[in-house]
Protein backbone atom coordinates (compact mmCIF):
# COMPACT_ATOMS: atom_id res chain seq x y z
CA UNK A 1 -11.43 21.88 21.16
CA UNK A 2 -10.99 18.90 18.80
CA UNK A 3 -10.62 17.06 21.92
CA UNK A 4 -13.57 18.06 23.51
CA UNK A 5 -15.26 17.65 20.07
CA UNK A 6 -13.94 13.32 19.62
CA UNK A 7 -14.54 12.85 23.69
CA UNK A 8 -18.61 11.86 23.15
CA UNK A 9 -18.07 10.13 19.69
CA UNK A 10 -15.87 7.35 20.90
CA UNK A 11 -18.70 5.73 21.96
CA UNK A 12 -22.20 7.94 20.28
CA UNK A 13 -21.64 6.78 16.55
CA UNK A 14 -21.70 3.41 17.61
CA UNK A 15 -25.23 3.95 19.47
CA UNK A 16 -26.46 5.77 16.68
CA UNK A 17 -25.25 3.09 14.45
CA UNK A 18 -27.54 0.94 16.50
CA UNK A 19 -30.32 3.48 16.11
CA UNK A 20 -30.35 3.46 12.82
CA UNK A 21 -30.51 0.05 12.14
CA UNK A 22 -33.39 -0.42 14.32
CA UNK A 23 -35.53 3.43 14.07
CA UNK A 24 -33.94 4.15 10.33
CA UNK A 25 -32.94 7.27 8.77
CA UNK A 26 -35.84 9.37 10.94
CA UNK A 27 -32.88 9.67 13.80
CA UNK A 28 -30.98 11.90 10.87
CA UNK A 29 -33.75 15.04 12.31
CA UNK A 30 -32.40 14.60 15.35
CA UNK A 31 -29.12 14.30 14.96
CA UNK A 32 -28.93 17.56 12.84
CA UNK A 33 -30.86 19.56 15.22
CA UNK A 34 -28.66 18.08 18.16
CA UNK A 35 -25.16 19.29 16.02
CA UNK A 36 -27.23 22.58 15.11
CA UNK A 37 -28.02 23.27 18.21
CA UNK A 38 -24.09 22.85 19.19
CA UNK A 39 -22.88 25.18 17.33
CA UNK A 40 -25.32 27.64 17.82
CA UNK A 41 -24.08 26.81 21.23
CA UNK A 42 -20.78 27.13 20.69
CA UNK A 43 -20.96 30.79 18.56
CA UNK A 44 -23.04 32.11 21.79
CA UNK A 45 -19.89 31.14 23.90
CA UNK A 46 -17.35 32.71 21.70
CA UNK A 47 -19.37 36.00 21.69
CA UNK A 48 -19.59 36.20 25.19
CA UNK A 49 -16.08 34.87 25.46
CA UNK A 50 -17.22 32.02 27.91
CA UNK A 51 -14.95 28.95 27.61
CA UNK A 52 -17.70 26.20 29.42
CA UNK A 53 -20.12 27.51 27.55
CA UNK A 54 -18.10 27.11 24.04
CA UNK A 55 -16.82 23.92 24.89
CA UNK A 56 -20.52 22.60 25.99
CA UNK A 57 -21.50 23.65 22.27
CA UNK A 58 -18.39 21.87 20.67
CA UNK A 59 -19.67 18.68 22.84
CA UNK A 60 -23.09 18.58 21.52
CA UNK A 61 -21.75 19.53 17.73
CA UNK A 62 -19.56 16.36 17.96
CA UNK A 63 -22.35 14.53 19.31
CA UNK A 64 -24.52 15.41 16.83
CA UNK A 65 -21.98 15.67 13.72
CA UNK A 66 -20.48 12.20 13.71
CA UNK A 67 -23.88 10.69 13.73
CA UNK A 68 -25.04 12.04 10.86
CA UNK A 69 -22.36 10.39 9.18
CA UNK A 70 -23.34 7.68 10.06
CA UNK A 71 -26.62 8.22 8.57
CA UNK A 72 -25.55 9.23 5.68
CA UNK A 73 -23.68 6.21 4.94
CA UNK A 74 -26.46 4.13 5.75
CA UNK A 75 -28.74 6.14 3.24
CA UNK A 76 -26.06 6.10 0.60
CA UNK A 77 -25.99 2.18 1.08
CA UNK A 78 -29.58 1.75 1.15
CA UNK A 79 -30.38 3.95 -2.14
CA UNK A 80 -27.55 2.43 -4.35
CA UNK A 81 -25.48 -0.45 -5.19
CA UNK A 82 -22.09 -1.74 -7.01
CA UNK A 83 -20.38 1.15 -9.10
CA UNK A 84 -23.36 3.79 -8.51
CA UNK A 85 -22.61 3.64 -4.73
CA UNK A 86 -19.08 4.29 -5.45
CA UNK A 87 -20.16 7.38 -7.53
CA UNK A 88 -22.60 8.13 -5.10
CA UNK A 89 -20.25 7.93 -2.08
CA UNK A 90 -17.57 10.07 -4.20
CA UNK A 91 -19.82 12.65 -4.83
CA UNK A 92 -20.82 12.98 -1.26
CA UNK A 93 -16.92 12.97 -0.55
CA UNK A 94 -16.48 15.80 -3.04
CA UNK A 95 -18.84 18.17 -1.21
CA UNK A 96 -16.88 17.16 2.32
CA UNK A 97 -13.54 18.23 0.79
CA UNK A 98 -15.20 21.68 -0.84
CA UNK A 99 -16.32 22.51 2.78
CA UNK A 100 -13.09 21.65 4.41
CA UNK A 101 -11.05 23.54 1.36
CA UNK A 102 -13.32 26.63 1.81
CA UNK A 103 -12.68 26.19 5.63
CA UNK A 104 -9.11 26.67 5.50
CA UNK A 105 -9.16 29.42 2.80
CA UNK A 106 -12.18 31.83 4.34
CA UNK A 107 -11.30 31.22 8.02
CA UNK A 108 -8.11 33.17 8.16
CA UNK A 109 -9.52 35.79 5.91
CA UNK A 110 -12.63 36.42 7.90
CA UNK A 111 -10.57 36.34 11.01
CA UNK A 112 -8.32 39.09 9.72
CA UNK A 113 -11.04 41.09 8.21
CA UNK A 114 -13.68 40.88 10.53
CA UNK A 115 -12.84 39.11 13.54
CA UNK A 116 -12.69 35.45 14.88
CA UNK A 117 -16.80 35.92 15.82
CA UNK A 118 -17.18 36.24 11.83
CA UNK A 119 -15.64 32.81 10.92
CA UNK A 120 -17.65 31.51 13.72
CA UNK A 121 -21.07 32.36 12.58
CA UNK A 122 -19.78 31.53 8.83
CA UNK A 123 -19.56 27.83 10.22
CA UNK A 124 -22.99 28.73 12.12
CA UNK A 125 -24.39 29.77 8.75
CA UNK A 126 -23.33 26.49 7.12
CA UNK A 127 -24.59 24.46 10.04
CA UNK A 128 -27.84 25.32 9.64
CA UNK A 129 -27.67 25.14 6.03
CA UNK A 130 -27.08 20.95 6.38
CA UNK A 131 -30.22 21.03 9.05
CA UNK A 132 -32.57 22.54 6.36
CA UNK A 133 -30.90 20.01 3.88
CA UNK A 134 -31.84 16.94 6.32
CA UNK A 135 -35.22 17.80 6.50
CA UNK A 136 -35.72 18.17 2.78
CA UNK A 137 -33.87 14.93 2.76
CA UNK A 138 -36.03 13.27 4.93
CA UNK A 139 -39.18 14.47 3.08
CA UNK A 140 -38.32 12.77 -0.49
CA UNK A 141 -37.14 9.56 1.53
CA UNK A 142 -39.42 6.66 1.14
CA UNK A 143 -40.78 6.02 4.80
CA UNK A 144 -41.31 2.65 6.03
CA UNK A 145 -44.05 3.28 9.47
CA UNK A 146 -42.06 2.02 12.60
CA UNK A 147 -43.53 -1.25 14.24
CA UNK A 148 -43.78 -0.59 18.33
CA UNK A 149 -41.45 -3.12 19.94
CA UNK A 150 -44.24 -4.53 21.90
CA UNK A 151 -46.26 -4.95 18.55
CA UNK A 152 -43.34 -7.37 17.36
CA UNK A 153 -44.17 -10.80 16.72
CA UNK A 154 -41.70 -13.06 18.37
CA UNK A 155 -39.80 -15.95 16.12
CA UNK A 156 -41.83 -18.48 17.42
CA UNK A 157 -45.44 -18.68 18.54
CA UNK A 158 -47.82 -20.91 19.82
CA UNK A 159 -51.29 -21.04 19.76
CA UNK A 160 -54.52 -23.65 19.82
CA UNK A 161 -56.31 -24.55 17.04
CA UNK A 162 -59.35 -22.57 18.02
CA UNK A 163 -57.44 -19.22 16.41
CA UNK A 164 -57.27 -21.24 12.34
CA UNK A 165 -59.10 -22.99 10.44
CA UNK A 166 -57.01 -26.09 11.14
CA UNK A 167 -55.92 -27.84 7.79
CA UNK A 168 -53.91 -30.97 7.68
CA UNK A 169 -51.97 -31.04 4.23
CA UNK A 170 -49.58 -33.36 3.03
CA UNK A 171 -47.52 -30.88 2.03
CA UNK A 172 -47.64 -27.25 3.37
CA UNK A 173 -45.67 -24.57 1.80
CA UNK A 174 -45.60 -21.09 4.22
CA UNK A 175 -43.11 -18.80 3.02
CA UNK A 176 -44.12 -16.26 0.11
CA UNK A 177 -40.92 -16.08 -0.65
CA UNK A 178 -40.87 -17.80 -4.32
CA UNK A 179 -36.67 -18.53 -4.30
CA UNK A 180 -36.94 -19.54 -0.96
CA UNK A 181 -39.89 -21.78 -0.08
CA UNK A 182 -39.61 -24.59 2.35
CA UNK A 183 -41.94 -27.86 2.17
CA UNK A 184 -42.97 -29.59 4.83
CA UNK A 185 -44.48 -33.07 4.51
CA UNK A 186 -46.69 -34.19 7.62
CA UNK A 187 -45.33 -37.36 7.49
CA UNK A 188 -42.43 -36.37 8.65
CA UNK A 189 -43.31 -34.15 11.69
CA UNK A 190 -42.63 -35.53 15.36
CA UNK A 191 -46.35 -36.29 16.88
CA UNK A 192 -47.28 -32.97 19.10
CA UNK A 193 -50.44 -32.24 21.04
CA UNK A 194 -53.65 -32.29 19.36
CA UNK A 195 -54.81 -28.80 17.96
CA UNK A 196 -51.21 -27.03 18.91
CA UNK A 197 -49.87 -25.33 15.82
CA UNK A 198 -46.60 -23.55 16.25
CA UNK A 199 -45.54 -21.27 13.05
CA UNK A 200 -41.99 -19.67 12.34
CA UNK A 201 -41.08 -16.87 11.23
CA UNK A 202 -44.99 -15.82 10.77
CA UNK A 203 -47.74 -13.77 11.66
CA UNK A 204 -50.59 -15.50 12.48
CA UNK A 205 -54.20 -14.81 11.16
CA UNK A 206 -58.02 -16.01 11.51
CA UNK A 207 -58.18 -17.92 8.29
CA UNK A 208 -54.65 -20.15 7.69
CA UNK A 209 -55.91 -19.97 3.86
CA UNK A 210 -54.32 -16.59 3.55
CA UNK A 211 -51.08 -17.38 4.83
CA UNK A 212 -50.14 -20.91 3.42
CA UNK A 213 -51.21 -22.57 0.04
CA UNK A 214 -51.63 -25.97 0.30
CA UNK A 215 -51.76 -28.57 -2.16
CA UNK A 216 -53.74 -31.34 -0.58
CA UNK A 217 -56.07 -30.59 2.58
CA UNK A 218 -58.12 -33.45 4.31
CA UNK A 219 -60.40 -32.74 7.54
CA UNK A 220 -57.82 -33.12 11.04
CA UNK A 221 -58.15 -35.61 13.06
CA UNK A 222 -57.11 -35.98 16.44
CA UNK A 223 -53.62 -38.09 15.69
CA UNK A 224 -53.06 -35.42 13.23
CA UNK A 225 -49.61 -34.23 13.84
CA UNK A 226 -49.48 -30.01 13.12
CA UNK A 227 -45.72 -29.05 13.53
CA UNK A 228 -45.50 -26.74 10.85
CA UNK A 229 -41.06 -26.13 11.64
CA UNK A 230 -38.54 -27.69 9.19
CA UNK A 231 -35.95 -29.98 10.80
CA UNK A 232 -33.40 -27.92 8.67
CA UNK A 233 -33.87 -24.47 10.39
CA UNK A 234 -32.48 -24.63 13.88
CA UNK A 235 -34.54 -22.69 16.32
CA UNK A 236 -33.60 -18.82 17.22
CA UNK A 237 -32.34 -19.04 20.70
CA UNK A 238 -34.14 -16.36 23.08
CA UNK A 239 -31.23 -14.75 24.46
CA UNK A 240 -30.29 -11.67 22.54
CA UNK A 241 -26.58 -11.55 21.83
CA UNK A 242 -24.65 -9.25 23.83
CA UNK A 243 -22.27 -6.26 22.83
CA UNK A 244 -19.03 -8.57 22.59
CA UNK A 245 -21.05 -11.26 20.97
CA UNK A 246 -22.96 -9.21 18.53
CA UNK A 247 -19.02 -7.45 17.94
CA UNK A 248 -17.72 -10.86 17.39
CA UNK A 249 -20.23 -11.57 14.51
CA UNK A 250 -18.48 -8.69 12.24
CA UNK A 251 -16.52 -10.56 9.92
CA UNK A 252 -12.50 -9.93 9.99
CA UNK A 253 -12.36 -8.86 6.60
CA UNK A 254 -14.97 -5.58 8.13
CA UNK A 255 -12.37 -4.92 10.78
CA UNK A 256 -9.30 -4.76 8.51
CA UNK A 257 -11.23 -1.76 6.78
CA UNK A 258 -12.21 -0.25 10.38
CA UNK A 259 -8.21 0.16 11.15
CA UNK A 260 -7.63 1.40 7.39
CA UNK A 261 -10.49 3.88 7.52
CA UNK A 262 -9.16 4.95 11.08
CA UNK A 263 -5.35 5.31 10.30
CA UNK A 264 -6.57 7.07 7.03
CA UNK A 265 -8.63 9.82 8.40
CA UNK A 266 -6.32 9.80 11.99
CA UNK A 267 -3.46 10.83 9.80
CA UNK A 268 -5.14 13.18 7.27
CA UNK A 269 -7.10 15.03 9.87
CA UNK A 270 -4.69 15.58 12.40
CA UNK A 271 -1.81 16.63 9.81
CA UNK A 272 -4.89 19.08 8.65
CA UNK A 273 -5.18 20.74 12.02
CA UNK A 274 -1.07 21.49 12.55
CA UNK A 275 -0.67 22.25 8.79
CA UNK A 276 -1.12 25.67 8.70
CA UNK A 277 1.58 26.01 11.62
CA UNK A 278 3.89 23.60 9.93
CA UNK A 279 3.98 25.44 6.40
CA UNK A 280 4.19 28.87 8.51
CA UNK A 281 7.08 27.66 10.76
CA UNK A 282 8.77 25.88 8.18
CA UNK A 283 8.34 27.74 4.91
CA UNK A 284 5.63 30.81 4.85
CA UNK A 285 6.64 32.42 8.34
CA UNK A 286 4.15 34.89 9.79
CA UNK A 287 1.67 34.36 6.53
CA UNK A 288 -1.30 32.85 7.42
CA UNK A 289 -3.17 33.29 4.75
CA UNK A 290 -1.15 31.63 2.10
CA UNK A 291 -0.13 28.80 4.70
CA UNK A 292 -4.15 28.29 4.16
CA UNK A 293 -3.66 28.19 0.73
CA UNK A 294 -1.05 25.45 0.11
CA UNK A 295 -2.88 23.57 3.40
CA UNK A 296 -6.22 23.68 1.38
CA UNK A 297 -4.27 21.70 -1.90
CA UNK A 298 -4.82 18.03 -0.81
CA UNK A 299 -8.69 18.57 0.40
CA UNK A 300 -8.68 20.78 -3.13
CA UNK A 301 -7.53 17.61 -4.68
CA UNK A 302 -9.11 15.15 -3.59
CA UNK A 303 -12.44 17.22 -4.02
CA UNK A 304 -11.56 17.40 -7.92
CA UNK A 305 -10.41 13.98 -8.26
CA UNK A 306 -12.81 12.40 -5.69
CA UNK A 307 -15.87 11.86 -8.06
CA UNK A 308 -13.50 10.52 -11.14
CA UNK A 309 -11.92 7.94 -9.21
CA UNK A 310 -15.62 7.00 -8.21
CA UNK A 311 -16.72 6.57 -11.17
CA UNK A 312 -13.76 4.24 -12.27
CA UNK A 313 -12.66 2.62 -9.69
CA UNK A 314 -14.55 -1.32 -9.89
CA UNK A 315 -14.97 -1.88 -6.37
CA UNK A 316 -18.03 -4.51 -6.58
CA UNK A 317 -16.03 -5.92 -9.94
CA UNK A 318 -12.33 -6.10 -9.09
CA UNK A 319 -11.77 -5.82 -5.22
CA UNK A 320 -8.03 -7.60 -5.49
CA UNK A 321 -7.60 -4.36 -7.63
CA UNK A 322 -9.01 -2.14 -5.03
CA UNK A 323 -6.74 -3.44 -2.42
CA UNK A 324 -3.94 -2.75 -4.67
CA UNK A 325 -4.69 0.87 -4.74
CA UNK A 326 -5.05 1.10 -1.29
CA UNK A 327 -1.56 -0.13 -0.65
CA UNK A 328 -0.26 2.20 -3.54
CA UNK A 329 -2.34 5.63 -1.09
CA UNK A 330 -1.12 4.51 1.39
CA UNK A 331 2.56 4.00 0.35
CA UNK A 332 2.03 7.80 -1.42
CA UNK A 333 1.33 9.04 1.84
CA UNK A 334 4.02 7.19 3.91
CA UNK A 335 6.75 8.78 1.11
CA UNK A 336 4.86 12.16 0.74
CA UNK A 337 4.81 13.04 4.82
CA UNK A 338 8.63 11.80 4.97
CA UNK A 339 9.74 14.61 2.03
CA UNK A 340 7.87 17.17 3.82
CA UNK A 341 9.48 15.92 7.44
CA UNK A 342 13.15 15.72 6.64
CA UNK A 343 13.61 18.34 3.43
CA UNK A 344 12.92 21.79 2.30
CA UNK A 345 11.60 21.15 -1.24
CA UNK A 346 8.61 23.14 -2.15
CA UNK A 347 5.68 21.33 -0.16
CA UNK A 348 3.14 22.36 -3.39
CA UNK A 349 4.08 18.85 -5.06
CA UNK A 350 3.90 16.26 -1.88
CA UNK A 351 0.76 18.07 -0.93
CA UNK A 352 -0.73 17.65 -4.68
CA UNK A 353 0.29 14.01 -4.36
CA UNK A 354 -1.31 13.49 -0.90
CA UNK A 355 -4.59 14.84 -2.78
CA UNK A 356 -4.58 12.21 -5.28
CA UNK A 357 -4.33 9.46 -2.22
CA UNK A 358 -7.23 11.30 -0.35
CA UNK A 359 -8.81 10.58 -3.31
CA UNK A 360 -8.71 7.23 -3.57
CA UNK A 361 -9.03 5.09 0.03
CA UNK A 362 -12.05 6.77 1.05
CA UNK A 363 -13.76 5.98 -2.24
CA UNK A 364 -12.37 2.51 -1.97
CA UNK A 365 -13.02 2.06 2.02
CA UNK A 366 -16.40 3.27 2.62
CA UNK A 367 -18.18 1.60 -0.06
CA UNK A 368 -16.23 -1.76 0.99
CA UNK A 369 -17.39 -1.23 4.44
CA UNK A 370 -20.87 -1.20 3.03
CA UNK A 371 -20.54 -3.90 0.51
CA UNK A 372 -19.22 -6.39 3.11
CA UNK A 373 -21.52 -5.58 5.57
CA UNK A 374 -24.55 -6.44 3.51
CA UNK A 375 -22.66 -9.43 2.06
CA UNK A 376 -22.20 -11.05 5.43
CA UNK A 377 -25.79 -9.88 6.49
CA UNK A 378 -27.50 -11.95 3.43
CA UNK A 379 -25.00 -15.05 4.49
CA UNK A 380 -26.33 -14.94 8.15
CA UNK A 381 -29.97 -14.74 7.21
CA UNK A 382 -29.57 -17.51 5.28
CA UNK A 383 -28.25 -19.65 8.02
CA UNK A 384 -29.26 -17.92 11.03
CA UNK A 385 -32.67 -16.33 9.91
CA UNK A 386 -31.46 -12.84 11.54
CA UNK A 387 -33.52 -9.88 10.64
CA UNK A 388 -31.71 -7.30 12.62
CA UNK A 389 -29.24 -4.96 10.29
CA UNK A 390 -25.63 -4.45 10.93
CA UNK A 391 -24.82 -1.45 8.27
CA UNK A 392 -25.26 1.03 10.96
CA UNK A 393 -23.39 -0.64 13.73
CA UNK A 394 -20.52 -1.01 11.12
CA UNK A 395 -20.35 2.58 9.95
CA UNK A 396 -20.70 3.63 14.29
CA UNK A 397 -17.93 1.49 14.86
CA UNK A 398 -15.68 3.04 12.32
CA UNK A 399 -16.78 6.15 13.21
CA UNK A 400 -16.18 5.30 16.85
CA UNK A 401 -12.86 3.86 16.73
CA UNK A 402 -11.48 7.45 14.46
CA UNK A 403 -12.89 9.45 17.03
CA UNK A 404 -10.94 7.89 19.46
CA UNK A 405 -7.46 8.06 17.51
CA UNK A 406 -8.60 11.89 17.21
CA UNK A 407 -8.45 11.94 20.94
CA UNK A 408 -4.85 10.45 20.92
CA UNK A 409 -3.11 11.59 17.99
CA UNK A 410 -3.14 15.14 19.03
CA UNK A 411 -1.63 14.35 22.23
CA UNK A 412 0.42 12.15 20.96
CA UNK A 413 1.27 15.14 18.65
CA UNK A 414 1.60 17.52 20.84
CA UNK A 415 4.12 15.49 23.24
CA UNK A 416 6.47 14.84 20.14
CA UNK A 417 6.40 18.74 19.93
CA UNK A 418 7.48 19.66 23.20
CA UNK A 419 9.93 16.44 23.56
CA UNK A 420 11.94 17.63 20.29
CA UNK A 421 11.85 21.41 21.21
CA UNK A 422 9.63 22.17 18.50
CA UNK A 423 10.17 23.07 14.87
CA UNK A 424 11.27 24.64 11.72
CA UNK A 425 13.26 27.83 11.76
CA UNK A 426 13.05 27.58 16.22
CA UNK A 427 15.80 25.23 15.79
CA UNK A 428 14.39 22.12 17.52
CA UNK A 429 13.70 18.93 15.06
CA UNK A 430 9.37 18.64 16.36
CA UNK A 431 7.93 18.99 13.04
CA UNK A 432 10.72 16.53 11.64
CA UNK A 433 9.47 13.84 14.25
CA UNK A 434 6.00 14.67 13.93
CA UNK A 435 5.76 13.67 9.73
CA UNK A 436 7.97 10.86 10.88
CA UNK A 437 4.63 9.52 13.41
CA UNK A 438 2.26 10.58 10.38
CA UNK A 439 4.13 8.31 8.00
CA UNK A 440 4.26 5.90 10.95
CA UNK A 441 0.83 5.84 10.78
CA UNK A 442 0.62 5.52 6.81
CA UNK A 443 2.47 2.65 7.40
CA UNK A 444 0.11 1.02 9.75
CA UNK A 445 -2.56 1.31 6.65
CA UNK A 446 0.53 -0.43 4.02
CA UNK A 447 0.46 -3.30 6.19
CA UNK A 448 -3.60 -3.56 6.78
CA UNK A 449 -4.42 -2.97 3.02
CA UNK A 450 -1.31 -5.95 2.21
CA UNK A 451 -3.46 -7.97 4.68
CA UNK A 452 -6.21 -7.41 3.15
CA UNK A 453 -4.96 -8.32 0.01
CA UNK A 454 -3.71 -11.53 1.08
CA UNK A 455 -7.13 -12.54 2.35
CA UNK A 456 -8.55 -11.86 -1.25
CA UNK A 457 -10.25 -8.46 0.69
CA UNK A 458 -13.78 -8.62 -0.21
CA UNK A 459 -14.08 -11.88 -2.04
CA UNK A 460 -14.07 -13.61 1.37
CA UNK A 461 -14.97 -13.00 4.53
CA UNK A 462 -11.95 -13.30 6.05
CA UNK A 463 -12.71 -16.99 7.70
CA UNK A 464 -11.93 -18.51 4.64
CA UNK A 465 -15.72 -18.75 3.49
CA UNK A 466 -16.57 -17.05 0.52
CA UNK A 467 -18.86 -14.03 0.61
């Protein structure tokens, strides 16, 4: 199932990155309706005990659900800035780790109460609980009304003189932008065709009065040279980028937090999904319901602690900091999954501890993701006059590149099972090897936060040009 539910999203966060950088948050509607519409999907299939149709319904929830993470991130970005998009992230965090606590506590009960079709429509009930929540969301938004492509000014036009009133300043000032206006003298201007005006980065109209202010103005002549571009601004070139190009603009500093954010969630979500077997095997056997419990303390954790370390942690004002702490979760998580792997102490206390580092990177990550992003999209509009956003790509990407370690770590997972002979009181050493992979893993994220620390993390780019 959790296959079935990554397979699509390898690739469909990354798109609806894309989407949302060029339609905005609008594509949240659909997105909801499209996960909605999965699990309603998916609850029919279970009640008629039809596996196609159930996994067909888990296909178009993961379609739908990743995306709107995506989304959200983008809105969370957009809305807030420095410390209150920390808090703001946190928070939303909070309420992720209250669904996924209640999910491991009410599942098993509901399934031994009522049946499996009860914790089924539970989820169902939730489901379309967050697609009445997107459309309220949507309607307090501010809206910006969608251009049509084909209603898109290109960077560069060209037209005669007989579309202006022609003026022939000395000096000719055409941006609005007060901390950014460029002056062009006509003295300086190559000699073009007579009455050809070309204009950057503008949208022509009837009466050039309303678009430039000028200074001077004398009647033009025929010798009177109109090249309105600055020698400084190189001209766009025509070809849009392609995928590995437009990839290649991300700076490094973006993908360091892509692999954190992926080994971070890889490792907490897949140890979340054998959990309740481990704690069963190894310590609670045959009692599902308080393997749920103990499971549910790092999500319970986190959930508590999530907002706090929000609200304190400096991620716009100390980053070096920030880096620091994510070596220290990450090191907390390498130690925590090795107690639980090779001893028999009470799991209560590595599990509390593991909640304290869920805590902290994705408080610390996501925002950086975000912060970096816009950071490098302000430098390249500067120096490349791009307009298109990148937030949303970033955010797909990461999203992308989890979804397809949650493809590989349970097989991965599974194989380590069967190759050891399985676990706990069975008498084979699986579960052993198993937290020895997941601290592996945690030790991939030691080494990328280090990194990151070494390149100063978000105070550069990771070229060695300042943000």
């Amino acid at each position: 199932m959790y296959v079935v539910y990554s397979a699509p999203n390898m690739l469909l966060p990354y798109v609806g990155g894309i989407l949302v950088d060029r339609l905005g948050t609008r594509v949240l509607l659909l997105y909801s309706a499209l996960s909605c519409a999965g699990q309603l999907l998916f609850a029919f299939g279970i009640h008629l005990r039809h596996i196609p149709i159930a996994l067909l319904g888990r296909f178009l929830f993961g379609a739908g659900g990743e995306s709107i993470v995506v989304v959200q991130g983008c809105i969370m970005a957009n809305c807030f800035s420095g410390n209150f998009l920390t808090f703001a992230l946190g928070l939303n965090l909070c309420v992720s780790r209250l669904g996924s606590v209640c999910n491991a506590i009410l599942s098993p009960i509901l399934d031994r109460y009522f049946g499996v079709e009860a914790a089924v429509m539970a989820g169902t009930t939730a489901c379309l609980i967050s697609f009445v929540s997107a459309i309220s969301l949507l309607r307090i938004l501010p809206t910006v009304p969608a251009v049509p492509l084909d209603e898109i000014p290109p960077l560069i036009q060209s037209f005669t003189g007989e579309a202006l009133v022609a003026y022939s300043p000395s000096a000719i000032f055409f941006n609005d932008d007060e901390e950014d206006v460029a002056e062009v003298t006509s003295n300086t201007c190559p000699p073009t065709p007579s009455q050809t005006i070309i204009r950057q980065n503008f949208h022509p109209r009837r009466n050039s009065s309303y678009a430039v202010s000028f200074h001077e103005s004398i009647p033009p002549s025929e010798s009177t040279p109109l090249l309105f571009i600055p020698p400084n601004i190189p001209a766009p070139d025509p070809t849009p980028p392609t995928s590995c190009s437009a990839l290649a603009m991300f700076p490094f500093a973006f993908w360091i937090l892509c692999v954190l954010y992926v080994v971070f969630y890889g490792t907490a979500w897949c140890f979340n999904n054998t959990a309740s077997d481990f704690l069963q095997d190894k310590w609670f056997p045959g009692d599902a319901v308080t393997a749920g419990f103990v499971m549910s303390i790092p999500d319970s954790a986190s959930a508590l602690l999530v907002v706090l370390t929000g609200t304190l942690i400096p991620t716009t004002t100390y980053p070096r900091l920030c880096t620091v702490l994510l070596i220290l979760s990450f090191l907390t998580i390498t130690i925590c999954h090795l107690i639980l792997g090779f001893t028999f102490a009470n799991p209560i206390g590595p599990l509390s501890f593991l909640g304290i580092a869920y805590s902290i990177n994705p408080v610390v990550i996501w925002p950086s993701v975000a912060i970096v992003i816009q950071r490098h999209e302000k430098k390249l509009q500067i120096s490349q006059q791009r307009g298109d956003g990148m937030l949303g790509a970033a955010y797909g990407i990461c999203t992308s590149g989890l979804n397809m370690i949650l493809v590989i770590i349970p097989l991965c997972a599974a194989w380590i099972r069967v190759e050891s002979g399985g676990g706990g009181n069975s008498g084979g050493d699986g579960w052993m090897w198993l937290e020895v992979f997941y601290a592996g893993l945690a030790g991939v994220g030691v080494c990328g936060a280090t990194l990151l620390w070494a390149i100063d993390g978000l105070g550069v780019d990771g070229n060695g040009e300042n943000e």
